[in-house]
PDB file of N, CA and C in Angstrom:
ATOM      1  N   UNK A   1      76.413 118.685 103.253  1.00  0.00           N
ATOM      2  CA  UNK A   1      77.810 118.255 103.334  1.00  0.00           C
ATOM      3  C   UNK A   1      78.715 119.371 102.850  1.00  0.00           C
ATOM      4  N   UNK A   2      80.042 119.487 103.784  1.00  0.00           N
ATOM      5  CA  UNK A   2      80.771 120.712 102.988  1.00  0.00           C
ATOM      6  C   UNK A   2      81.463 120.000 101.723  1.00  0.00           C
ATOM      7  N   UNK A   3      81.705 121.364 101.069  1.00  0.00           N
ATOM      8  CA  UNK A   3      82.353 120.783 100.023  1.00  0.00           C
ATOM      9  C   UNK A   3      83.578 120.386  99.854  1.00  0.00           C
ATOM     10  N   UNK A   4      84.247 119.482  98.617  1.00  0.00           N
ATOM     11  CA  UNK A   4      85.206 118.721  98.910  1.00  0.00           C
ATOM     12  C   UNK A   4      86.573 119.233  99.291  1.00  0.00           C
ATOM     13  N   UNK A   5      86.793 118.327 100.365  1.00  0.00           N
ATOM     14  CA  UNK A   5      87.626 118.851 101.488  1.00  0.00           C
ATOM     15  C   UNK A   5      89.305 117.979 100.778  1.00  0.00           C
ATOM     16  N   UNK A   6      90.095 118.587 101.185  1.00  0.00           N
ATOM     17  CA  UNK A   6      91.882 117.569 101.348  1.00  0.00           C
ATOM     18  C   UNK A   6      91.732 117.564 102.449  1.00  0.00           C
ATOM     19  N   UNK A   7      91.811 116.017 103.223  1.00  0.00           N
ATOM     20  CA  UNK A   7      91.541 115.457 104.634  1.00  0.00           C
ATOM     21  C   UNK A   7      93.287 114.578 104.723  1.00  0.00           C
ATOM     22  N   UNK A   8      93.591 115.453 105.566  1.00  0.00           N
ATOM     23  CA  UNK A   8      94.690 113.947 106.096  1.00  0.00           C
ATOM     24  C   UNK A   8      94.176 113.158 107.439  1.00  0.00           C
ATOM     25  N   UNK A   9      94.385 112.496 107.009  1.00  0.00           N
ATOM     26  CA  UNK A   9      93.789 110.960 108.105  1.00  0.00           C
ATOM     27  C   UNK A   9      94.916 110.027 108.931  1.00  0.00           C
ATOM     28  N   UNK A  10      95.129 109.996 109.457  1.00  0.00           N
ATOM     29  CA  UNK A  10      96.160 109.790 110.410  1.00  0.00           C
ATOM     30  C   UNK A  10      95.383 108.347 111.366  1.00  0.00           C
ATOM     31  N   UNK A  11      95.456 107.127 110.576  1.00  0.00           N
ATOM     32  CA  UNK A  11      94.705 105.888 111.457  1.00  0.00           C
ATOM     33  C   UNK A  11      95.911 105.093 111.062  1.00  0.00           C
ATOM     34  N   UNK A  12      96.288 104.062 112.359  1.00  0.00           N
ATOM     35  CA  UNK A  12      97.371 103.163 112.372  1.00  0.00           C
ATOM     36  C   UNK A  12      96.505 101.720 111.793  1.00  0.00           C
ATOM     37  N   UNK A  13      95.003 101.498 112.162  1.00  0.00           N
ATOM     38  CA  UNK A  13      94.492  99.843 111.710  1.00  0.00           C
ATOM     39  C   UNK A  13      94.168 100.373 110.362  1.00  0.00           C
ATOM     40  N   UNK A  14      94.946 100.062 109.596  1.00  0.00           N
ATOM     41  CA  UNK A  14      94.823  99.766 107.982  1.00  0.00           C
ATOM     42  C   UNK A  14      93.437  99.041 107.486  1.00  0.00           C
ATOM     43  N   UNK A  15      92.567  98.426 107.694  1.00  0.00           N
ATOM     44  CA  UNK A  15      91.463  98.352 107.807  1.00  0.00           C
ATOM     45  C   UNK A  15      90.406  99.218 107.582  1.00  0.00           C
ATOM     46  N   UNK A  16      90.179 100.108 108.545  1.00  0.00           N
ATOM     47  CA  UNK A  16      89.682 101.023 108.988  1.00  0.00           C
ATOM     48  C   UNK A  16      90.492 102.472 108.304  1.00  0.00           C
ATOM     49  N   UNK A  17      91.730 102.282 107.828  1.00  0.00           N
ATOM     50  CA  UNK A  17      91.902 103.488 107.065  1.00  0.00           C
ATOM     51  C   UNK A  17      91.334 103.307 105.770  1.00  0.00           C
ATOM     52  N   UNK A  18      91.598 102.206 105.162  1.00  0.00           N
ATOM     53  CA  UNK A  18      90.911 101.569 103.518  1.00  0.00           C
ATOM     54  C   UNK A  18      89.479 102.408 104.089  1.00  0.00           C
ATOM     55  N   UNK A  19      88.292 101.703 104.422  1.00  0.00           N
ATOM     56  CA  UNK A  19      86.953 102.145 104.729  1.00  0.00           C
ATOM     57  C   UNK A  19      86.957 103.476 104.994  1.00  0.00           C
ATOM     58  N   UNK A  20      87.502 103.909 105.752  1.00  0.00           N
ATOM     59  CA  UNK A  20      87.062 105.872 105.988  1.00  0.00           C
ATOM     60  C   UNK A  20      87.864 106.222 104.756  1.00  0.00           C
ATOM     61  N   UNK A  21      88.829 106.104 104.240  1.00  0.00           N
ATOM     62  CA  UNK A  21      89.217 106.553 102.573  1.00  0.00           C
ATOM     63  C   UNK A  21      88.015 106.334 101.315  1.00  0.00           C
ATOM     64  N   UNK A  22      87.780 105.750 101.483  1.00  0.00           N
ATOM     65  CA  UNK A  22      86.957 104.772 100.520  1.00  0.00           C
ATOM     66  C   UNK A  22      85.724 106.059 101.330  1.00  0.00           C
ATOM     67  N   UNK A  23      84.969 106.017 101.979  1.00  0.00           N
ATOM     68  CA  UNK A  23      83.927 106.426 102.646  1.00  0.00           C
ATOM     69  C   UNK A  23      83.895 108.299 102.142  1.00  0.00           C
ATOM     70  N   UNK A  24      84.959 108.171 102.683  1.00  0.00           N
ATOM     71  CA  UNK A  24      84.777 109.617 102.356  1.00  0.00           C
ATOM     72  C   UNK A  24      85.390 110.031 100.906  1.00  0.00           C
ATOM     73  N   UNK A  25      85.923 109.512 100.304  1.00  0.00           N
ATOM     74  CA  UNK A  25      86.422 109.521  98.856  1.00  0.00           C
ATOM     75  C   UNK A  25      84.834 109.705  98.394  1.00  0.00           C
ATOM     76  N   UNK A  26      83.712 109.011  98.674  1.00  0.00           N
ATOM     77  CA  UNK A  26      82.582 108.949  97.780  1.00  0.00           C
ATOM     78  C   UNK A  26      81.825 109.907  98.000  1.00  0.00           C
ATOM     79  N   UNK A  27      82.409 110.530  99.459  1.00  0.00           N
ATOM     80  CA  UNK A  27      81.548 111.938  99.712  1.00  0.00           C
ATOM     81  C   UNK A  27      82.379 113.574  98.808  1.00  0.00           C
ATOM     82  N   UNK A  28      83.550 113.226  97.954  1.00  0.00           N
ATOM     83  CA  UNK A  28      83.786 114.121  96.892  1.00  0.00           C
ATOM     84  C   UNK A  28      85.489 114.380  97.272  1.00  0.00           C
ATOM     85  N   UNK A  29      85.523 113.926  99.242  1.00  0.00           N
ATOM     86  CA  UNK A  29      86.876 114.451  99.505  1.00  0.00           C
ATOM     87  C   UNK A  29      88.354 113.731  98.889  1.00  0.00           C
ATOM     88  N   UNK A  30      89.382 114.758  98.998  1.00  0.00           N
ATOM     89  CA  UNK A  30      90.735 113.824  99.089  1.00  0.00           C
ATOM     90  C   UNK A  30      90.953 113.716  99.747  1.00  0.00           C
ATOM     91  N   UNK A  31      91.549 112.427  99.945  1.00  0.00           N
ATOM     92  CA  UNK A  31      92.212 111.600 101.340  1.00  0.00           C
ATOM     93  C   UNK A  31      93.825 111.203 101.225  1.00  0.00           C
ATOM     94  N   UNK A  32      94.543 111.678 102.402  1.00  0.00           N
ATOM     95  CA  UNK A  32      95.971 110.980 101.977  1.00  0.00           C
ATOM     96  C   UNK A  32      96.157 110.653 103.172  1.00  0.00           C
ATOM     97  N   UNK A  33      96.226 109.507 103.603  1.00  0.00           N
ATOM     98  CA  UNK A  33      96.222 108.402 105.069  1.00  0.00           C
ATOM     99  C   UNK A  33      97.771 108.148 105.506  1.00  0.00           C
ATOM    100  N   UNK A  34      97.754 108.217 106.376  1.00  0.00           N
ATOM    101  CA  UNK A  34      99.239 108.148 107.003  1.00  0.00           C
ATOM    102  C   UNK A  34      99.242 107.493 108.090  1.00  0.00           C
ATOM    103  N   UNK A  35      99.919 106.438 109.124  1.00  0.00           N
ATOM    104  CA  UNK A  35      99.905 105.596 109.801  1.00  0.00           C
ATOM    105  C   UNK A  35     100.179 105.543 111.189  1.00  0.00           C
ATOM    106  N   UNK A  36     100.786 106.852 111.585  1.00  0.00           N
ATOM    107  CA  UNK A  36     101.301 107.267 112.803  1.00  0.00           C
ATOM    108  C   UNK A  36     101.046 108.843 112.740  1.00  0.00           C
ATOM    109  N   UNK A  37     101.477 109.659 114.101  1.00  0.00           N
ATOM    110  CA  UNK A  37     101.725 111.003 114.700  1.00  0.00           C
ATOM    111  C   UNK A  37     102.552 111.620 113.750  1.00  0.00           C
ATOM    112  N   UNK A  38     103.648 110.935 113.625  1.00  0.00           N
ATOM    113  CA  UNK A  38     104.714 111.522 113.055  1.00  0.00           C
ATOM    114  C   UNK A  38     104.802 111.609 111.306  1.00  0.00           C
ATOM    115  N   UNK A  39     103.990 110.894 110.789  1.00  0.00           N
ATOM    116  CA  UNK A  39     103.972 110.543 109.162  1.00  0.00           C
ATOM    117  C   UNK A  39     102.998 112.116 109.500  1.00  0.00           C
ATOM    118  N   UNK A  40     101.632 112.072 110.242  1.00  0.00           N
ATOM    119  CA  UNK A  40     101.068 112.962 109.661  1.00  0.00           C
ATOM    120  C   UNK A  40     101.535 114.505 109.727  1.00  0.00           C
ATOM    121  N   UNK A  41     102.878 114.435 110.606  1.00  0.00           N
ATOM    122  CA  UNK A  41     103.317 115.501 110.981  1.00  0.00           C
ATOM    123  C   UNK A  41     104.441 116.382 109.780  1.00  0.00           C
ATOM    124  N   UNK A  42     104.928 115.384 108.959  1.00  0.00           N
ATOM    125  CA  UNK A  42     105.654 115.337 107.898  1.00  0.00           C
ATOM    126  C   UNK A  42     104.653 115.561 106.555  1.00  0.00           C
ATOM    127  N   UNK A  43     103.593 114.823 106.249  1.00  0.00           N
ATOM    128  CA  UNK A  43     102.890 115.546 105.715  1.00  0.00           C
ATOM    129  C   UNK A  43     102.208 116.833 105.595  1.00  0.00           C
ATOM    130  N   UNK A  44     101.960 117.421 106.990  1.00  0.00           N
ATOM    131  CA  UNK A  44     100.906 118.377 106.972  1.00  0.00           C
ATOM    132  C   UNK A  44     102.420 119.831 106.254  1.00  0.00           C
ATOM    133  N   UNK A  45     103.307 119.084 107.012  1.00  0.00           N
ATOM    134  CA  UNK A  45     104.995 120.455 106.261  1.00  0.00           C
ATOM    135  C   UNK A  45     104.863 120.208 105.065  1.00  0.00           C
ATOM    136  N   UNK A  46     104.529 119.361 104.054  1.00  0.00           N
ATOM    137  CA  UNK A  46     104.563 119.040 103.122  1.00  0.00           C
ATOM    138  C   UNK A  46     103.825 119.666 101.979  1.00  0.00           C
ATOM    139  N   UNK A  47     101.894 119.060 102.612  1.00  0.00           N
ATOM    140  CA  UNK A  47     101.155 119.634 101.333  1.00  0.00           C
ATOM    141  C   UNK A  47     100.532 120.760 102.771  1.00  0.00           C
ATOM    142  N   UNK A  48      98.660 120.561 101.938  1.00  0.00           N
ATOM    143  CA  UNK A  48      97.954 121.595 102.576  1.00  0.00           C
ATOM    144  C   UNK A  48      97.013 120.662 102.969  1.00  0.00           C
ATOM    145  N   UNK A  49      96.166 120.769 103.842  1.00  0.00           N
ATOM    146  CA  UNK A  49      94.764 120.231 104.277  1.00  0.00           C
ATOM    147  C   UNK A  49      94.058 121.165 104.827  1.00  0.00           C
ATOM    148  N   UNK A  50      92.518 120.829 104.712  1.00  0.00           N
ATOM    149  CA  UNK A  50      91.644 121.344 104.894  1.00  0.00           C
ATOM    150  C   UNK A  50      90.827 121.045 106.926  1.00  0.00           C
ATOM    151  N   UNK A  51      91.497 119.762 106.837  1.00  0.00           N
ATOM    152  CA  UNK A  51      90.844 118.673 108.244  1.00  0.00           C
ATOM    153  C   UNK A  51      91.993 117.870 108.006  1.00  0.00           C
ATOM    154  N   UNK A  52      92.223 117.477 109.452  1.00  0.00           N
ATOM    155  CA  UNK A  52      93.159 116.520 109.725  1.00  0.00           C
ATOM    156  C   UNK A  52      91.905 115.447 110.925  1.00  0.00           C
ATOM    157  N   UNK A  53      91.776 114.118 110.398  1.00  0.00           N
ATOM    158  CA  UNK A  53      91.091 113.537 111.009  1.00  0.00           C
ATOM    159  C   UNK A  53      92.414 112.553 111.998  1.00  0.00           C
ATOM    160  N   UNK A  54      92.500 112.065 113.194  1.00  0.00           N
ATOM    161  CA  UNK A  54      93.503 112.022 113.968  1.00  0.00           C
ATOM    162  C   UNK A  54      93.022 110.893 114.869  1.00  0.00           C
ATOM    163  N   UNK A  55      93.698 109.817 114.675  1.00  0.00           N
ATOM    164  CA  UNK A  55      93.220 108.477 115.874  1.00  0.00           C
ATOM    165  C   UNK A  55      94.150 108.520 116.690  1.00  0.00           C
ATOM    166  N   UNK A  56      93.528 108.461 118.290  1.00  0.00           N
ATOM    167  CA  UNK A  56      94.532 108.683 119.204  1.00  0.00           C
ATOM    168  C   UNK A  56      95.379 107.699 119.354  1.00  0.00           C
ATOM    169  N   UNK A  57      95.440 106.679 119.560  1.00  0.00           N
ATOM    170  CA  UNK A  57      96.048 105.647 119.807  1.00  0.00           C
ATOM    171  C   UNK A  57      96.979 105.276 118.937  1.00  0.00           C
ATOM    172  N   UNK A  58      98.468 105.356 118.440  1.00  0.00           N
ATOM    173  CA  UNK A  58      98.871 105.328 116.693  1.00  0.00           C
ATOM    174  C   UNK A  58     100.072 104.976 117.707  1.00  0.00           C
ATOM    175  N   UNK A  59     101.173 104.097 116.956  1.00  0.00           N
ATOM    176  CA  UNK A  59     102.587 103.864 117.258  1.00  0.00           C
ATOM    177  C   UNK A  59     103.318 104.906 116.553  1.00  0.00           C
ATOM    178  N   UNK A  60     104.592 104.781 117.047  1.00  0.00           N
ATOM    179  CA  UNK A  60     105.647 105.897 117.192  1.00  0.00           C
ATOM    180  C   UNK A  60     105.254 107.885 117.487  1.00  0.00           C
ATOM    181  N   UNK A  61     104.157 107.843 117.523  1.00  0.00           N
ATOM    182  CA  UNK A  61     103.203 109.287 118.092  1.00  0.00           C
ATOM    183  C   UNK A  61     102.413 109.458 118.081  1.00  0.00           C
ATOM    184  N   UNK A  62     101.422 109.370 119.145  1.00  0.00           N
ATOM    185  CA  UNK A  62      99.978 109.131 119.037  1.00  0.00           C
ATOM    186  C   UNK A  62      99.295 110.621 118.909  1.00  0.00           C
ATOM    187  N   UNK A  63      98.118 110.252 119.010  1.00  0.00           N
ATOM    188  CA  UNK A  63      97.460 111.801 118.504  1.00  0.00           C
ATOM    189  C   UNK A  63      97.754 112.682 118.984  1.00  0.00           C
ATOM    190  N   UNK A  64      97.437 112.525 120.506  1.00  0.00           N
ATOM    191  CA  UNK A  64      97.871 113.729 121.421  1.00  0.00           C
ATOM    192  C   UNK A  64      98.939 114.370 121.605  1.00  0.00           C
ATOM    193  N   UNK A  65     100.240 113.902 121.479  1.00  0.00           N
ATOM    194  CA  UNK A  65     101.009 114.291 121.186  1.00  0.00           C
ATOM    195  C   UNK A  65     101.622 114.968 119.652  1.00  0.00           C
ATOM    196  N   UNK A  66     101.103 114.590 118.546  1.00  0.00           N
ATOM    197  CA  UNK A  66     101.184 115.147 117.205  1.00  0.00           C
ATOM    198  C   UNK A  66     100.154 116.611 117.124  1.00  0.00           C
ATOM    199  N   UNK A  67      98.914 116.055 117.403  1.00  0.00           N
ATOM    200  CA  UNK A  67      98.106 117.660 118.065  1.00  0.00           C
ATOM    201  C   UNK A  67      98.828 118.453 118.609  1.00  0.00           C
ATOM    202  N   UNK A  68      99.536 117.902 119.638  1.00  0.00           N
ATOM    203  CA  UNK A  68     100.826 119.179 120.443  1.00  0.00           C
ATOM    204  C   UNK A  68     101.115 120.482 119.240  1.00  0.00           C
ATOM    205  N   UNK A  69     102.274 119.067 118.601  1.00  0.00           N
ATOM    206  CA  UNK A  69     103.040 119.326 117.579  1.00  0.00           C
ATOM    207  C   UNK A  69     102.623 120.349 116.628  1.00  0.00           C
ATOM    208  N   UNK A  70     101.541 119.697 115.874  1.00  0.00           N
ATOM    209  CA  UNK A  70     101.030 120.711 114.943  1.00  0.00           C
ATOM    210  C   UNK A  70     100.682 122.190 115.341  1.00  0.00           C
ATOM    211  N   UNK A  71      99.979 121.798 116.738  1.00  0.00           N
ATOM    212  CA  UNK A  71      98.849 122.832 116.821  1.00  0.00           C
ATOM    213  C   UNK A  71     100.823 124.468 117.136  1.00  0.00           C
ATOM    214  N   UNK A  72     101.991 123.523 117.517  1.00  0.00           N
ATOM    215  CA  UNK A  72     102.934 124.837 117.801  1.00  0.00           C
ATOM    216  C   UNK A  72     103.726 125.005 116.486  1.00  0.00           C
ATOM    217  N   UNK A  73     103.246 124.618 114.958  1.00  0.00           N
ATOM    218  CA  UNK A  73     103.736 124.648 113.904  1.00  0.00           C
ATOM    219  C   UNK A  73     103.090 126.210 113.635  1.00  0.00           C
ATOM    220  N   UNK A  74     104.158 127.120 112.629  1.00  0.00           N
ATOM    221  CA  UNK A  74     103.491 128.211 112.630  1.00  0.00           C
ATOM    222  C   UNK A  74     103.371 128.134 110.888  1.00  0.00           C
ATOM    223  N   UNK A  75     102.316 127.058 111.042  1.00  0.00           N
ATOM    224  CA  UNK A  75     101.580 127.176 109.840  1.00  0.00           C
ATOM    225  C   UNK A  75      99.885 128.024 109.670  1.00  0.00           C
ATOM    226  N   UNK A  76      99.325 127.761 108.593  1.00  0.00           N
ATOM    227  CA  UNK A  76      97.722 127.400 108.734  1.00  0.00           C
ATOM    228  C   UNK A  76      97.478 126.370 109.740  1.00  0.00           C
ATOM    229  N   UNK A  77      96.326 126.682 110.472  1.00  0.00           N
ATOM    230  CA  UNK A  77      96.312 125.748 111.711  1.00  0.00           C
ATOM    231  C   UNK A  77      94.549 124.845 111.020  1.00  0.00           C
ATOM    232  N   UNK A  78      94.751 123.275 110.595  1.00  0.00           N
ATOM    233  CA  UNK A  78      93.417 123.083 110.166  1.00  0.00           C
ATOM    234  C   UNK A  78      92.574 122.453 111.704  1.00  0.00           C
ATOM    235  N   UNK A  79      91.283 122.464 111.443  1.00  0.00           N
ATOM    236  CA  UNK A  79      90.831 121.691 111.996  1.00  0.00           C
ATOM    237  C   UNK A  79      91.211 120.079 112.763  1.00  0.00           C
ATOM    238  N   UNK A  80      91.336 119.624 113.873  1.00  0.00           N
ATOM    239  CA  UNK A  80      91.503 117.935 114.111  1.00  0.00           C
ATOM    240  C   UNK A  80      90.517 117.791 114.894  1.00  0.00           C
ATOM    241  N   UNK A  81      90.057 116.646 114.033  1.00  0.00           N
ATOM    242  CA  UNK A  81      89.041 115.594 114.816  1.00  0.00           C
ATOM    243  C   UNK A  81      89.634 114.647 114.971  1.00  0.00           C
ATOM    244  N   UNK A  82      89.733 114.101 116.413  1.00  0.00           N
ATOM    245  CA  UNK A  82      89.893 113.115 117.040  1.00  0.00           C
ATOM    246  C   UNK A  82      89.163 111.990 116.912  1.00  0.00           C
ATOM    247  N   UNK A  83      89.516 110.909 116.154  1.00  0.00           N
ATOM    248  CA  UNK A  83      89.068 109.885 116.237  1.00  0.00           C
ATOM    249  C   UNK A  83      89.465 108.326 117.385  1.00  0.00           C
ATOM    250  N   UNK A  84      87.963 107.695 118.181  1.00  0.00           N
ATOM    251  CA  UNK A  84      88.509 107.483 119.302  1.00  0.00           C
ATOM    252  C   UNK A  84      87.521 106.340 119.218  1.00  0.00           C
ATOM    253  N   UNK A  85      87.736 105.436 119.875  1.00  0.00           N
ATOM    254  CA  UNK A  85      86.754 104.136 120.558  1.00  0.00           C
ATOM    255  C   UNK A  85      86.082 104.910 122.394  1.00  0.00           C
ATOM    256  N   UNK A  86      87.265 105.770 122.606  1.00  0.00           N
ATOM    257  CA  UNK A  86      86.533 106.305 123.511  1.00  0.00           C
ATOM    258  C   UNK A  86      86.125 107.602 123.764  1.00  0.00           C
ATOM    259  N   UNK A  87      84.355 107.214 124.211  1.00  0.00           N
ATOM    260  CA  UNK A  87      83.533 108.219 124.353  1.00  0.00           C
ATOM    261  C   UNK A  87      83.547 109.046 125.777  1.00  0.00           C
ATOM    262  N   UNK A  88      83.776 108.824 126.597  1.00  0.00           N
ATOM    263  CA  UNK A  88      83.774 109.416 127.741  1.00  0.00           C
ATOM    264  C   UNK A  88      84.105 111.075 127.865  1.00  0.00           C
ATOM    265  N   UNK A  89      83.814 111.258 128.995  1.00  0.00           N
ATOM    266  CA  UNK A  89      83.861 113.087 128.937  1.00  0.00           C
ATOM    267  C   UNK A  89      85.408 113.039 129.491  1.00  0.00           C
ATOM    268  N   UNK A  90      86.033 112.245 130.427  1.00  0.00           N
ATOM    269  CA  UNK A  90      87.388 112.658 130.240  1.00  0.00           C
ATOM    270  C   UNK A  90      88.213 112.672 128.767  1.00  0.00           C
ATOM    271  N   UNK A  91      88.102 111.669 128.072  1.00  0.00           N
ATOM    272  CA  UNK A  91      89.181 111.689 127.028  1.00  0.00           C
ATOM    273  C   UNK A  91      88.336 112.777 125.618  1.00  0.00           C
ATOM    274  N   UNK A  92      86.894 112.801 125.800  1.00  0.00           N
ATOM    275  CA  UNK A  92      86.766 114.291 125.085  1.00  0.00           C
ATOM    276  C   UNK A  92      87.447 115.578 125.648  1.00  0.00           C
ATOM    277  N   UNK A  93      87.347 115.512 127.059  1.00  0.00           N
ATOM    278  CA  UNK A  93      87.793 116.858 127.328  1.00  0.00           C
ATOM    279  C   UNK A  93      89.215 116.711 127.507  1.00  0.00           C
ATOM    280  N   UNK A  94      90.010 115.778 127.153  1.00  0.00           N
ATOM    281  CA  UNK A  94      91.474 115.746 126.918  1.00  0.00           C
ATOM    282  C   UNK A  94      91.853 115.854 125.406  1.00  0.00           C
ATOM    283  N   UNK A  95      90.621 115.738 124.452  1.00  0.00           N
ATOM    284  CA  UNK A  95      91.079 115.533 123.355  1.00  0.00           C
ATOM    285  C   UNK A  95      91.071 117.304 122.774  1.00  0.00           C
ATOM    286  N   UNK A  96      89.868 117.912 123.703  1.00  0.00           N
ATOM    287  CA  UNK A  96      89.744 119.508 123.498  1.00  0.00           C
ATOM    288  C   UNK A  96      91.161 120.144 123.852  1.00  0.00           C
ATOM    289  N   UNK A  97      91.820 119.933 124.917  1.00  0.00           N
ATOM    290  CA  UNK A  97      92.830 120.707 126.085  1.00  0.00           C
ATOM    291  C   UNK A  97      94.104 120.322 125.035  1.00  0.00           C
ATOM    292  N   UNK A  98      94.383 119.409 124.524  1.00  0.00           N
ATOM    293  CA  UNK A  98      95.756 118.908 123.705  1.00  0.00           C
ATOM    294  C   UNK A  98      95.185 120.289 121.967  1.00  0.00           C
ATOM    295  N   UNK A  99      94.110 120.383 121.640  1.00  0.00           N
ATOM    296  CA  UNK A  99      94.167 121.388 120.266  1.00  0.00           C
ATOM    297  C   UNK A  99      93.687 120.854 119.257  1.00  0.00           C
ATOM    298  N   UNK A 100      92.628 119.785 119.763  1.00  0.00           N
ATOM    299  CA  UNK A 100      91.775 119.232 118.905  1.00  0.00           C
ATOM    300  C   UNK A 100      90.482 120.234 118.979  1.00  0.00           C
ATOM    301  N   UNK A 101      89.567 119.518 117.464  1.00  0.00           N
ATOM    302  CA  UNK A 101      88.349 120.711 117.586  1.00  0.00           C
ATOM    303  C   UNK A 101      87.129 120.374 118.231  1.00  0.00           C
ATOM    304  N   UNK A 102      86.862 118.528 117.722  1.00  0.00           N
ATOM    305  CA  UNK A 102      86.112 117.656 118.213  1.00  0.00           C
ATOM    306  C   UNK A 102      86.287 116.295 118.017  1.00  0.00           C
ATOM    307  N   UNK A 103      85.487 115.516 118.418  1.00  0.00           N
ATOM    308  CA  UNK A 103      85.691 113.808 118.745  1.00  0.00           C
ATOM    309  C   UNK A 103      84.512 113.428 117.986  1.00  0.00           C
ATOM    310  N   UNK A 104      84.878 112.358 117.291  1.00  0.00           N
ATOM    311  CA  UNK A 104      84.149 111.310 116.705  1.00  0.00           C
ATOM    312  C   UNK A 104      84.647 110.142 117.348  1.00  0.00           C
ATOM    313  N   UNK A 105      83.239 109.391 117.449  1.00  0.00           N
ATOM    314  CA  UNK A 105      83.668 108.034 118.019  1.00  0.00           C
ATOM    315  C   UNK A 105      83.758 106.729 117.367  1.00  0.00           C
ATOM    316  N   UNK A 106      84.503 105.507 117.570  1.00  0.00           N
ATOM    317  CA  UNK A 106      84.593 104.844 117.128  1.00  0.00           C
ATOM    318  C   UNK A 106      83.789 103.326 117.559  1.00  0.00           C
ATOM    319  N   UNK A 107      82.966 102.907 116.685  1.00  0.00           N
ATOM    320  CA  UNK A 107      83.345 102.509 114.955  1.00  0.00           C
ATOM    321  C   UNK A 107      82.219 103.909 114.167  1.00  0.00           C
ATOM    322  N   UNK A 108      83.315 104.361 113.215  1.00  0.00           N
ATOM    323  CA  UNK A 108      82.405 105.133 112.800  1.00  0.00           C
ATOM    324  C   UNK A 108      81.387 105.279 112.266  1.00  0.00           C
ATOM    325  N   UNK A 109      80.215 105.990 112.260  1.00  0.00           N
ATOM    326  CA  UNK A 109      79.229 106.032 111.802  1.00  0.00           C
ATOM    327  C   UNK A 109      79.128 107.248 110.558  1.00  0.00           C
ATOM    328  N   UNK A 110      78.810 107.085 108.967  1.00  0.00           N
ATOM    329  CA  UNK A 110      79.056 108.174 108.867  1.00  0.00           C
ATOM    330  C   UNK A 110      78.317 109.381 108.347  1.00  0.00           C
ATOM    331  N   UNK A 111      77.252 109.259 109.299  1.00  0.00           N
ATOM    332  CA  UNK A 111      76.162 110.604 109.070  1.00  0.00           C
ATOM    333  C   UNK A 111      76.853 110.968 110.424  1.00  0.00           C
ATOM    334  N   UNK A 112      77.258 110.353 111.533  1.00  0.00           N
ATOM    335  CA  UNK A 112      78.239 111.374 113.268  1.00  0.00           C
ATOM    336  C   UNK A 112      79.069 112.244 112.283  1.00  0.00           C
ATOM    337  N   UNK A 113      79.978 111.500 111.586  1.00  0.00           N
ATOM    338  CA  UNK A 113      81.528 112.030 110.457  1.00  0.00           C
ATOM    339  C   UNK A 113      81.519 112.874 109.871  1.00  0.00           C
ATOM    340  N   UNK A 114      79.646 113.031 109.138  1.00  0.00           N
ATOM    341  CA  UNK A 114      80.045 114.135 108.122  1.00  0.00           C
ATOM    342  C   UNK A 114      79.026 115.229 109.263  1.00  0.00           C
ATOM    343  N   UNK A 115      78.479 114.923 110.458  1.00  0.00           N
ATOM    344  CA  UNK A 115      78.298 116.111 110.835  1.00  0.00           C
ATOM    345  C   UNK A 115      79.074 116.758 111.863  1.00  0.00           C
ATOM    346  N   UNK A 116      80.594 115.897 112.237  1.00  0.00           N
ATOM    347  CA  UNK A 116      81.551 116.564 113.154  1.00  0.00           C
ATOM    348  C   UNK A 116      82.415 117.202 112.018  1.00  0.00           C
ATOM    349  N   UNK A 117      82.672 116.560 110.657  1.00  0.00           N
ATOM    350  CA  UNK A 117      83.087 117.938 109.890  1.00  0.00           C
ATOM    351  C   UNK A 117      82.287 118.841 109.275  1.00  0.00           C
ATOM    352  N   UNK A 118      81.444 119.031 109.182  1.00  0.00           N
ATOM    353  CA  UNK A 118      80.869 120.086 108.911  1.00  0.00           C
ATOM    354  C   UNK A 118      80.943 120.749 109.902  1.00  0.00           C
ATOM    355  N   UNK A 119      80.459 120.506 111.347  1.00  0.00           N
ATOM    356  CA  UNK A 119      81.053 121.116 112.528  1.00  0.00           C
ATOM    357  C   UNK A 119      81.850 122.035 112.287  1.00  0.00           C
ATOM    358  N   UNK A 120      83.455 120.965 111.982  1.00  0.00           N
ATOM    359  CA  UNK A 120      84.492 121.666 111.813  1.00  0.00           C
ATOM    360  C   UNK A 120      85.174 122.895 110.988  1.00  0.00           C
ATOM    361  N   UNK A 121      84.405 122.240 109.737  1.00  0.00           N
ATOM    362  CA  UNK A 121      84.777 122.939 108.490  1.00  0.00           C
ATOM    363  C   UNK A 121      83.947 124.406 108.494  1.00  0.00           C
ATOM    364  N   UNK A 122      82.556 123.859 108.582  1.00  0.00           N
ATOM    365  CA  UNK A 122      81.821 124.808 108.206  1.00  0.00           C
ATOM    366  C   UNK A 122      81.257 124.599 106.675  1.00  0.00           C
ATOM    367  N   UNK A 123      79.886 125.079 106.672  1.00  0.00           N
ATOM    368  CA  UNK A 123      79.164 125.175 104.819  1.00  0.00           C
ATOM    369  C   UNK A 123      80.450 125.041 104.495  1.00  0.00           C
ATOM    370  N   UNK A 124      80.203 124.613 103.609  1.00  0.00           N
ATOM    371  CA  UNK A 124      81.154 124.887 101.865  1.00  0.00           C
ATOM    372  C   UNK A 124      81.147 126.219 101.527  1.00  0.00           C
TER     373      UNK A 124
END
């Protein structure tokens, strides 16, 4: 597992943000969860992250469009994993073309989670 990461998480079902917080909180990371495109877009100007984990589907800006966003911010550019219910090779290879890094699918599993960030991240 890499080592502990600042993850912003960007999931609109509150549910499912509690559990992947909680989930990955126990794997060492910080988590600061935000509810839409646009919260996480205001955060990332804000602090720093390491991974931005990113559910496509979110009200008032969904992933793909906040990916836009970020990826033309001329910041540090982190990692996004796309988090998705769908697996298919179109909406992976839409989730690549928008400036994501990779897709995790949903409901998560999380030995897929910690090996699409490590993917991402790389060793510790």
């Amino acid at each position: 597992m890499a080592g502990a990461l600042t993850i912003l998480l960007a999931e609109d079902n509150l549910v499912i943000q509690r559990m992947m917080s909680a989930m990955l909180a126990r794997q060492g990371h910080n988590i600061e969860a935000v509810t839409n495109g646009q919260e996480a877009l205001a955060a990332l100007q804000s602090g720093s992250f390491d991974l931005i984990l990113m559910d496509l589907r979110m009200p008032v800006m969904d992933g793909f469009e906040a990916t836009h966003e970020i990826r033309r911010l001329g910041i540090t550019q982190p990692p996004i994993l796309a988090l998705s219910g769908d697996d298919d090779a179109a909406t992976v290879q839409s989730c690549l073309d928008a400036g994501m890094t990779g897709h995790v699918t949903k409901p998560i599993v999380m030995r897929d989670l910690v090996a699409a960030i490590e993917r991402a991240t790389g060793p510790a």
